[in-house]
N, C-alpha and C. Protein backbone atom coordinates (compact mmCIF):
# COMPACT_ATOMS: atom_id res chain seq x y z
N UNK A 1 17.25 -36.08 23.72
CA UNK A 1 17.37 -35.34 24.95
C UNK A 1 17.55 -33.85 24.65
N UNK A 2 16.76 -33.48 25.23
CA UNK A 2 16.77 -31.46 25.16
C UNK A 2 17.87 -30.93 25.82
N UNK A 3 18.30 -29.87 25.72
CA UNK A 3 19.87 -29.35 26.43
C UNK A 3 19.38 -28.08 26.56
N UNK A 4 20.20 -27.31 27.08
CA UNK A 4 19.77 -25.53 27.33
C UNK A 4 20.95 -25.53 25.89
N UNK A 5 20.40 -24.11 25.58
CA UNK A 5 20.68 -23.83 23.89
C UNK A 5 20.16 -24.48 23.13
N UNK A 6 19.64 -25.18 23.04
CA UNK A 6 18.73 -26.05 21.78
C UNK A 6 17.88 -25.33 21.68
N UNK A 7 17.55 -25.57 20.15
CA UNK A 7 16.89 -25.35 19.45
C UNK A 7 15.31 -25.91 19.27
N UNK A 8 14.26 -25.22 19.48
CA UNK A 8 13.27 -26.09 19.06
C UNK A 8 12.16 -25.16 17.86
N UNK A 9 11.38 -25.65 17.46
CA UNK A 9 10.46 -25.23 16.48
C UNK A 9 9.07 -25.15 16.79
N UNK A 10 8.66 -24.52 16.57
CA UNK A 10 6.80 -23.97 16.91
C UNK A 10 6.18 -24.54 15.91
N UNK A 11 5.49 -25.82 16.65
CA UNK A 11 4.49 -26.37 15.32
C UNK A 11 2.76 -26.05 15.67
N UNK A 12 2.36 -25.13 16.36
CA UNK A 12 1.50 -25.09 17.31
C UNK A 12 1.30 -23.88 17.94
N UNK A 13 1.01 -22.48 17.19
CA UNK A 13 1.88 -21.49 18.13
C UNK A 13 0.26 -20.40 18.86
N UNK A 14 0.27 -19.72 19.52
CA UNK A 14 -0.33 -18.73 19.88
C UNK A 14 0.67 -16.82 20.29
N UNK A 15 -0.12 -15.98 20.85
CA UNK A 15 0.25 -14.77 20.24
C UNK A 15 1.80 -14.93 21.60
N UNK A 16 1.61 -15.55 22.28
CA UNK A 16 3.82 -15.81 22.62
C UNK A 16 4.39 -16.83 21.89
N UNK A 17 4.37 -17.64 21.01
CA UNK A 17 5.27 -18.79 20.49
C UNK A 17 4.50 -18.47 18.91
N UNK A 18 5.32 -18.28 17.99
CA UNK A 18 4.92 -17.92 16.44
C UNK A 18 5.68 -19.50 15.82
N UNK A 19 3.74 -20.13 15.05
CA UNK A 19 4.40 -21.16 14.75
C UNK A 19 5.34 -21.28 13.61
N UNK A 20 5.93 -22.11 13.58
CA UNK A 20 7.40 -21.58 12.46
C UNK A 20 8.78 -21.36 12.55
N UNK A 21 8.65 -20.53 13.77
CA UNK A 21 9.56 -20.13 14.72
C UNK A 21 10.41 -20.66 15.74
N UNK A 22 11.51 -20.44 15.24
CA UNK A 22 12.98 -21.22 16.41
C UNK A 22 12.86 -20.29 17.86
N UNK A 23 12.74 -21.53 18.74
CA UNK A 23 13.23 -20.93 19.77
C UNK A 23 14.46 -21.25 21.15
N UNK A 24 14.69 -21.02 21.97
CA UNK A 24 16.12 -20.86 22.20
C UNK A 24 15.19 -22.16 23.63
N UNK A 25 16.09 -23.48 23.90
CA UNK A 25 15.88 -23.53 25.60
C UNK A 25 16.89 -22.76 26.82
N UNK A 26 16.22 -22.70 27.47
CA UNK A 26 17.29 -22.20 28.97
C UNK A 26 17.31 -22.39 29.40
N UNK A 27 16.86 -22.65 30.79
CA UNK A 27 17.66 -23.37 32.62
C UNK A 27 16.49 -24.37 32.03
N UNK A 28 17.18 -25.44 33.06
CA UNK A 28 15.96 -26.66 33.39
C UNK A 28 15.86 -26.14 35.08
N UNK A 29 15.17 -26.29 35.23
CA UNK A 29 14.28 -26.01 36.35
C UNK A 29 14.13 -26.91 37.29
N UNK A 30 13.70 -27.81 36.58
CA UNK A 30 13.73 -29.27 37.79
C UNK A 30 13.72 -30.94 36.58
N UNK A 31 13.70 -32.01 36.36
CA UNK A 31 13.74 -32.96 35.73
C UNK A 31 12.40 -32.80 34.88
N UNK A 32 11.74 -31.89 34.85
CA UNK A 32 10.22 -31.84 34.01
C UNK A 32 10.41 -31.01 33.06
N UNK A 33 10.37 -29.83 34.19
CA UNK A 33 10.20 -28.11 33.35
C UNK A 33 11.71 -27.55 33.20
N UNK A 34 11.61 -26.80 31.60
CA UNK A 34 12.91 -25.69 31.62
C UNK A 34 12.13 -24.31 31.06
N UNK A 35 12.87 -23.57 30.77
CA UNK A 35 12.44 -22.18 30.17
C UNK A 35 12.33 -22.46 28.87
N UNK A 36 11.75 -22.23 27.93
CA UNK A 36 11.80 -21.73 26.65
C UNK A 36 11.46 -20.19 26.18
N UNK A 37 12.66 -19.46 26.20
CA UNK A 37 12.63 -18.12 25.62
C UNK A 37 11.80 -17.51 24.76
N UNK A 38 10.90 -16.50 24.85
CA UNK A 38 10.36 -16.20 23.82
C UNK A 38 11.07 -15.76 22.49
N UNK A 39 12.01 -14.88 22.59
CA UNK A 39 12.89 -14.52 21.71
C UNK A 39 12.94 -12.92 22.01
N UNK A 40 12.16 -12.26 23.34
CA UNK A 40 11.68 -10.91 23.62
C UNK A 40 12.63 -10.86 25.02
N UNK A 41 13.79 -10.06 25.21
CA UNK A 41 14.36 -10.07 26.12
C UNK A 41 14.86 -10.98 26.74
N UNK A 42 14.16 -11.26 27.96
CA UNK A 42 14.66 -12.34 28.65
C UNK A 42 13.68 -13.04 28.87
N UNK A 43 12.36 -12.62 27.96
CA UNK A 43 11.18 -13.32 28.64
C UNK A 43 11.44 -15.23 28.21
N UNK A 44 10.39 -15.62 28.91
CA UNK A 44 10.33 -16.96 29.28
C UNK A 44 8.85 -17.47 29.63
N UNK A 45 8.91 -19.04 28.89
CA UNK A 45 7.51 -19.61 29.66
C UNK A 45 8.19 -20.61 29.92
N UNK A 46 7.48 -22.00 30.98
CA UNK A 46 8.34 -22.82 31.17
C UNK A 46 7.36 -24.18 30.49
N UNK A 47 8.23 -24.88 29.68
CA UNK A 47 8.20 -25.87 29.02
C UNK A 47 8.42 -27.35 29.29
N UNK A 48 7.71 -28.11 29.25
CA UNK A 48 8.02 -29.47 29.35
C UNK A 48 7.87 -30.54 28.18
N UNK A 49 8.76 -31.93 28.55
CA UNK A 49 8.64 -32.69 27.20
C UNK A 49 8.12 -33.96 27.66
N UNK A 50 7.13 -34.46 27.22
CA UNK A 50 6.06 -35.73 28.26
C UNK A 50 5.90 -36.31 26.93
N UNK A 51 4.69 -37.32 27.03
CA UNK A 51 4.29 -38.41 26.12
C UNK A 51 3.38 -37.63 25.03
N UNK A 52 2.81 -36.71 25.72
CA UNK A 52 2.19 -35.84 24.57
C UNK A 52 3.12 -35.37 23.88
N UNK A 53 4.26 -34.82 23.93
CA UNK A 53 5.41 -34.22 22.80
C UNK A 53 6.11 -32.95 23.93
N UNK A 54 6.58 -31.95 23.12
CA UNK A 54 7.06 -30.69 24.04
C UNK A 54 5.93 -29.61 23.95
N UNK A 55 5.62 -28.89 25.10
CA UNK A 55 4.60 -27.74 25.07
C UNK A 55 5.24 -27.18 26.30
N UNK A 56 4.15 -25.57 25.53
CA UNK A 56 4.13 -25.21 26.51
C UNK A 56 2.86 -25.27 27.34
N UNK A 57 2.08 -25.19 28.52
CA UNK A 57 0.35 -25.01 28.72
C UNK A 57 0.47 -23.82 28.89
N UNK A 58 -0.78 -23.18 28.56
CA UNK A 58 -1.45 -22.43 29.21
C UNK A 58 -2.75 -22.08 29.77
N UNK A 59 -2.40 -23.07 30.83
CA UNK A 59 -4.06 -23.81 31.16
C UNK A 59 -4.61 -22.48 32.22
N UNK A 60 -3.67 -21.44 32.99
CA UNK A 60 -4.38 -20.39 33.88
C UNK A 60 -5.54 -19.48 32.62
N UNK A 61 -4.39 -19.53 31.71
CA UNK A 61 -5.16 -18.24 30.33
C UNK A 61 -5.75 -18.86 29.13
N UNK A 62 -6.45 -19.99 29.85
CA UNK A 62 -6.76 -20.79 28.58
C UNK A 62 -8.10 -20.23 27.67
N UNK A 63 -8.51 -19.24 28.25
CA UNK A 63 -9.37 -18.28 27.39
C UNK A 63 -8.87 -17.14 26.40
N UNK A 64 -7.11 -17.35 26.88
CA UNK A 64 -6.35 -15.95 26.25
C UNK A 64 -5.76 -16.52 24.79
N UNK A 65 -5.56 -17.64 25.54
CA UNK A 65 -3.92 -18.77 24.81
C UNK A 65 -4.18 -20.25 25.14
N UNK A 66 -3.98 -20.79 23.21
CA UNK A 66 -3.96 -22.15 23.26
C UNK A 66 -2.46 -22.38 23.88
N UNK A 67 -2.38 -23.84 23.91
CA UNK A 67 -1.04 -24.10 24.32
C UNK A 67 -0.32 -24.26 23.52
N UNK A 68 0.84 -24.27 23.66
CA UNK A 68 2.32 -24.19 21.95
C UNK A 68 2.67 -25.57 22.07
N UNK A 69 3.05 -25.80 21.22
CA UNK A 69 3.49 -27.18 20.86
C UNK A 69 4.95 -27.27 19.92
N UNK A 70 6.01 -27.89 20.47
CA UNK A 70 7.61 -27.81 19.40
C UNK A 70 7.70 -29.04 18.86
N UNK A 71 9.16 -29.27 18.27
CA UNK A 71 9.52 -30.41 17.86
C UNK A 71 10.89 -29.99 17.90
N UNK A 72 11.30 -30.82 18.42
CA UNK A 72 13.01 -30.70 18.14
C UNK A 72 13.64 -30.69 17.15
N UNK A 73 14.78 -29.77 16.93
CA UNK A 73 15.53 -29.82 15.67
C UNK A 73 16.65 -30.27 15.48
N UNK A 74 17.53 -30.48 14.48
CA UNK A 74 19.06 -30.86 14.38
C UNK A 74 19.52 -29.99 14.94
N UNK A 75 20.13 -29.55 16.33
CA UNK A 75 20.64 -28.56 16.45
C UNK A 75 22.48 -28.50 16.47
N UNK A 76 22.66 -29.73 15.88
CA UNK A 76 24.52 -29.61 14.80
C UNK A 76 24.24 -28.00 14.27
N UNK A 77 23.32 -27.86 13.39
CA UNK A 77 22.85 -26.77 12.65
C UNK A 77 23.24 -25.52 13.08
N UNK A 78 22.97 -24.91 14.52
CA UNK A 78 23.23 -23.89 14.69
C UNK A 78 24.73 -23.40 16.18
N UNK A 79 25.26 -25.23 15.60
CA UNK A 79 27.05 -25.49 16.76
C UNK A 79 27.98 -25.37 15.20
């Protein structure tokens, strides 16, 4: 189960999500979608976790940006 503050990892990234890269969750939004922080202010895309795995889409800019893809981490690690 995902929590706000968790931690997740970019296995999948385009020029907002660097794959490799930890990123922070934030509000859940509704039982689907929450924020996942870029790590740039306060920016944000909103993220969901389905049978395909966690992503983000970006199906409006899908000529700009593939979609990101995470994996959850131990996040004991960073409590």
């Amino acid at each position: 189960m995902i929590k706000t503050g968790d931690k997740l990892l970019c296995t999948d990234g385009n020029d907002c999500y660097v794959e490799g890269k930890t990123y922070t969750v934030g509000s859940f939004v509704n039982g689907k979608y929450f924020e996942l922080l870029t790590g740039c202010a306060d920016d944000h895309w909103y993220a969901t976790m389905d049978d395909e795995g966690i992503h983000v889409r970006f199906n409006i800019m899908k000529d700009d940006y593939s979609d990101a893809w995470f994996n959850q981490i131990d996040n004991d690690i960073y409590t």
